[in-house]
PDB file of N, CA and C in Angstrom:
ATOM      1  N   UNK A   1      -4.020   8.884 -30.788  1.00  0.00           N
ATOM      2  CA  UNK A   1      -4.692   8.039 -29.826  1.00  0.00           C
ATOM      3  C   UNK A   1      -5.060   6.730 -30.516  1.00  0.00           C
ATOM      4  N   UNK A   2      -4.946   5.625 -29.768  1.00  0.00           N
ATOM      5  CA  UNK A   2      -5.256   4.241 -30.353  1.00  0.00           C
ATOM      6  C   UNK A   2      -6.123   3.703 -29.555  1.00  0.00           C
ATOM      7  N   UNK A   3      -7.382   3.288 -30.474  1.00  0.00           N
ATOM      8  CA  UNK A   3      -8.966   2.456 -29.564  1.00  0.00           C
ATOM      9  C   UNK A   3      -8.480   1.442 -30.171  1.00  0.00           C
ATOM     10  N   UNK A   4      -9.175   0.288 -29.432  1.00  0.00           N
ATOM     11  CA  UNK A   4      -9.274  -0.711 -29.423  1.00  0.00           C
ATOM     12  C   UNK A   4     -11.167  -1.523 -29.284  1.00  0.00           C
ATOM     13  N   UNK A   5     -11.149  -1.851 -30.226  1.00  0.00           N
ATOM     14  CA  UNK A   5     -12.695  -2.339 -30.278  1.00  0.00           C
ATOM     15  C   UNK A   5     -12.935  -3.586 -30.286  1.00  0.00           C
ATOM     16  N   UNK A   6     -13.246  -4.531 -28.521  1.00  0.00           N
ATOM     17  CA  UNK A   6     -13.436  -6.112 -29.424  1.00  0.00           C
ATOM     18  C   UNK A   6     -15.007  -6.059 -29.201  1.00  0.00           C
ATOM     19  N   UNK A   7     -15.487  -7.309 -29.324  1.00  0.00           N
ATOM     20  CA  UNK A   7     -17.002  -7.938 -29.564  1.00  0.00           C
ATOM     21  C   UNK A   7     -16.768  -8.904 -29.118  1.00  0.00           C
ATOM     22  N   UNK A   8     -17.840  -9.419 -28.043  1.00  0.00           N
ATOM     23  CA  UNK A   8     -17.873 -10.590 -27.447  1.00  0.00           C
ATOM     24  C   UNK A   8     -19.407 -10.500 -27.601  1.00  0.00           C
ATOM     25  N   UNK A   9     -19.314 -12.522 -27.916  1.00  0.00           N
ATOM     26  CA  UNK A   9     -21.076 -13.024 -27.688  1.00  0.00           C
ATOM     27  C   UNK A   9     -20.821 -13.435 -26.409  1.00  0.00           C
ATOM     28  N   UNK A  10     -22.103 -13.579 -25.422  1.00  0.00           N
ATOM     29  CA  UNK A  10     -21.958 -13.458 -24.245  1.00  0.00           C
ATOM     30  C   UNK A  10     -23.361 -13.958 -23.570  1.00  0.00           C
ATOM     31  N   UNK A  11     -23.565 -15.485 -23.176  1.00  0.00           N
ATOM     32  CA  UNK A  11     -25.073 -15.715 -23.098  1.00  0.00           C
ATOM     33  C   UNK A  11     -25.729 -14.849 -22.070  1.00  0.00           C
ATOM     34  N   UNK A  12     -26.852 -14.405 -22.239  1.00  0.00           N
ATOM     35  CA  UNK A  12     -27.310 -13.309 -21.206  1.00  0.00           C
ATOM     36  C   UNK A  12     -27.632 -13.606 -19.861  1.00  0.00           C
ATOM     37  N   UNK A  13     -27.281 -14.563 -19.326  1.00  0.00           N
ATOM     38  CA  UNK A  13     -27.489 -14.566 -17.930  1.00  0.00           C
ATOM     39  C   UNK A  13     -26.614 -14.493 -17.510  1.00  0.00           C
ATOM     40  N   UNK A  14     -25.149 -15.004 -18.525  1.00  0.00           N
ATOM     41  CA  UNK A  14     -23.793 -14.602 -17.651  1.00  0.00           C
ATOM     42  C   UNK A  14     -23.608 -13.543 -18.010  1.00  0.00           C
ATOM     43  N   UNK A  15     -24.147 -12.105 -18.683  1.00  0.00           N
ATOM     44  CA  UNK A  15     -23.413 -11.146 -18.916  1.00  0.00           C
ATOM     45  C   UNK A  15     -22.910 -10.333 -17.323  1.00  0.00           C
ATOM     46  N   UNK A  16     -23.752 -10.335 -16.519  1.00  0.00           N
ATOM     47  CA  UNK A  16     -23.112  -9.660 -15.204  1.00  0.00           C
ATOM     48  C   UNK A  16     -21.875  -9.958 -14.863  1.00  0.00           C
ATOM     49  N   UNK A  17     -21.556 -12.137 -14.801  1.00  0.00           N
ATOM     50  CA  UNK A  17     -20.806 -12.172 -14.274  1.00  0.00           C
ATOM     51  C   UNK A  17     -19.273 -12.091 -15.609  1.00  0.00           C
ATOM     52  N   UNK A  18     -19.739 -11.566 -16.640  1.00  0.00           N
ATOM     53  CA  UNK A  18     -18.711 -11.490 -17.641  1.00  0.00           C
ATOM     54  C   UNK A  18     -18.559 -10.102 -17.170  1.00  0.00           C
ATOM     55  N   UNK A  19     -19.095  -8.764 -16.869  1.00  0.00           N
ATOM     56  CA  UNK A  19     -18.686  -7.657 -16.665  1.00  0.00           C
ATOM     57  C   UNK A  19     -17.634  -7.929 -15.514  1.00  0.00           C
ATOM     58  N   UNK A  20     -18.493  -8.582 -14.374  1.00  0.00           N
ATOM     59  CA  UNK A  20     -17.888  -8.329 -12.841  1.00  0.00           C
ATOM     60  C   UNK A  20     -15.982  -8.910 -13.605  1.00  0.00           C
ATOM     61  N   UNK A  21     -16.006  -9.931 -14.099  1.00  0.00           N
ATOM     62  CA  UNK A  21     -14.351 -10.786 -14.097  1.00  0.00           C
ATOM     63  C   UNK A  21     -13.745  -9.875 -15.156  1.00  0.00           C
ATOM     64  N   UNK A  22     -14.654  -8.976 -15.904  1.00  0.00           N
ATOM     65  CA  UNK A  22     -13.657  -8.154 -16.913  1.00  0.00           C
ATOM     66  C   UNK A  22     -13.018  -7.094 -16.248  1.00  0.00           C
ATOM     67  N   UNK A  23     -13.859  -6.327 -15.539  1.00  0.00           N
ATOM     68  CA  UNK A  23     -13.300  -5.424 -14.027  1.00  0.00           C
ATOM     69  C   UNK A  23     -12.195  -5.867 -13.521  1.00  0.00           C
ATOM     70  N   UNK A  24     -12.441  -6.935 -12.572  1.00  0.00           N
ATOM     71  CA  UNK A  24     -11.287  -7.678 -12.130  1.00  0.00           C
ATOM     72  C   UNK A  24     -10.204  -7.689 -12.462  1.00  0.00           C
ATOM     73  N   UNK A  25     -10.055  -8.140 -13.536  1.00  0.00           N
ATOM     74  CA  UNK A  25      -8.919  -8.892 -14.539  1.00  0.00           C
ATOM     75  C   UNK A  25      -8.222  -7.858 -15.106  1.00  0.00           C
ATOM     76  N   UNK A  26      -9.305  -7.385 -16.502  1.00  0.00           N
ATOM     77  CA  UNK A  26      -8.660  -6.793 -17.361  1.00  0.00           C
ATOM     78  C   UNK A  26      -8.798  -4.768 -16.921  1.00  0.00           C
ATOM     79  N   UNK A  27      -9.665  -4.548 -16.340  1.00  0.00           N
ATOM     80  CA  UNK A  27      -9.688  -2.962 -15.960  1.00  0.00           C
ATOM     81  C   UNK A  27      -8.235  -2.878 -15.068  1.00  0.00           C
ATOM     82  N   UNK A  28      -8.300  -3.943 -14.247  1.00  0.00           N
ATOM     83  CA  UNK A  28      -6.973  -3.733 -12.837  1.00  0.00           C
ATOM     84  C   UNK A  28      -5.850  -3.894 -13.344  1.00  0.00           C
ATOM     85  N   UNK A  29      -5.989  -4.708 -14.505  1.00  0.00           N
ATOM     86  CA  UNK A  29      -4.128  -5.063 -15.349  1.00  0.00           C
ATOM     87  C   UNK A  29      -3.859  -3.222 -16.258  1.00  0.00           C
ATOM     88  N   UNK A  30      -5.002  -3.360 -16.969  1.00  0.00           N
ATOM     89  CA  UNK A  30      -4.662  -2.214 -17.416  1.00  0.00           C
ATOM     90  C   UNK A  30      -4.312  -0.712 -17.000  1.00  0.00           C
ATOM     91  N   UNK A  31      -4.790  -0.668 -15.878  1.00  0.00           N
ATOM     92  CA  UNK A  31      -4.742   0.897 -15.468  1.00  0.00           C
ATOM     93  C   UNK A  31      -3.786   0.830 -14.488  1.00  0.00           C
ATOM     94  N   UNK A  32      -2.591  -0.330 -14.692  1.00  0.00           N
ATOM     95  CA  UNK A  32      -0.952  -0.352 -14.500  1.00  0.00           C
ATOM     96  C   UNK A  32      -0.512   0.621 -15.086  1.00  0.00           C
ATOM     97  N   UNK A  33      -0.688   0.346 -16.464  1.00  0.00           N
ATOM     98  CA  UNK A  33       0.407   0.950 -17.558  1.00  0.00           C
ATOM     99  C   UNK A  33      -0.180   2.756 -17.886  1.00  0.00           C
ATOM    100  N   UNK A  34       0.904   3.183 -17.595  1.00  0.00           N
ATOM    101  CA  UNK A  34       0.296   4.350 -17.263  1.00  0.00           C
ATOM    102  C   UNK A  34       0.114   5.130 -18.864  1.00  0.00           C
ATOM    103  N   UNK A  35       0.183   4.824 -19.880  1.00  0.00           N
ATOM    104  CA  UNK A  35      -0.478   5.497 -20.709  1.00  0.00           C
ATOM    105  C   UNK A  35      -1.972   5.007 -20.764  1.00  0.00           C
ATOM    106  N   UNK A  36      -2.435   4.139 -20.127  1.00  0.00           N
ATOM    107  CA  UNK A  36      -3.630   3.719 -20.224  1.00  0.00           C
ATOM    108  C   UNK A  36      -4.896   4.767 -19.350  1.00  0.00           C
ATOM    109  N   UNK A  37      -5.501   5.458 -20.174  1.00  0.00           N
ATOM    110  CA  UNK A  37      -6.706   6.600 -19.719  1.00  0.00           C
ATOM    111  C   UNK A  37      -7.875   5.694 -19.514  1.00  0.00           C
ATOM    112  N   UNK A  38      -8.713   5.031 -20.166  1.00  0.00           N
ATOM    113  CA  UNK A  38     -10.230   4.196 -20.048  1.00  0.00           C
ATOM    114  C   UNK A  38     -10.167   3.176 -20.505  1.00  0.00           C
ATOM    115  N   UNK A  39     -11.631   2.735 -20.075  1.00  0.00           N
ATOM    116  CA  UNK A  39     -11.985   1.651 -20.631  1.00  0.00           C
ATOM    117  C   UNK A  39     -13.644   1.403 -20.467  1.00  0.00           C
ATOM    118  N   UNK A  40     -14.420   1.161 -21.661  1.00  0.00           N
ATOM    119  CA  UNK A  40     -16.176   0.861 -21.141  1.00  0.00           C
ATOM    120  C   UNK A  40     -16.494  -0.124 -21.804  1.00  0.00           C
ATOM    121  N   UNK A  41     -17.073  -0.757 -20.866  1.00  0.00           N
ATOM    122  CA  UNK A  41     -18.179  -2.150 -21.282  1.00  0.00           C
ATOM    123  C   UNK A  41     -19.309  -2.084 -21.455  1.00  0.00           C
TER     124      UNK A  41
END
């Protein structure tokens, strides 16, 4: 199995809207590829 660990700084009032566009974006691209099981923020 291969994790992947990044780190983002993230000023705290945008962290909501950094969750909401990571959903969006990167949860919906990924759970294309079908070896792809999770992902948590």
């Amino acid at each position: 199995m291969l994790r992947e660990r990044l780190k983002f700084k993230v000023v705290p009032n945008l962290r909501e809207n950094f969750i909401q566009k990571d959903a969006q974006i990167w949860t919906i691209g990924l759970a294309e590829y079908p070896k792809f099981l999770t992902k948590e923020v």
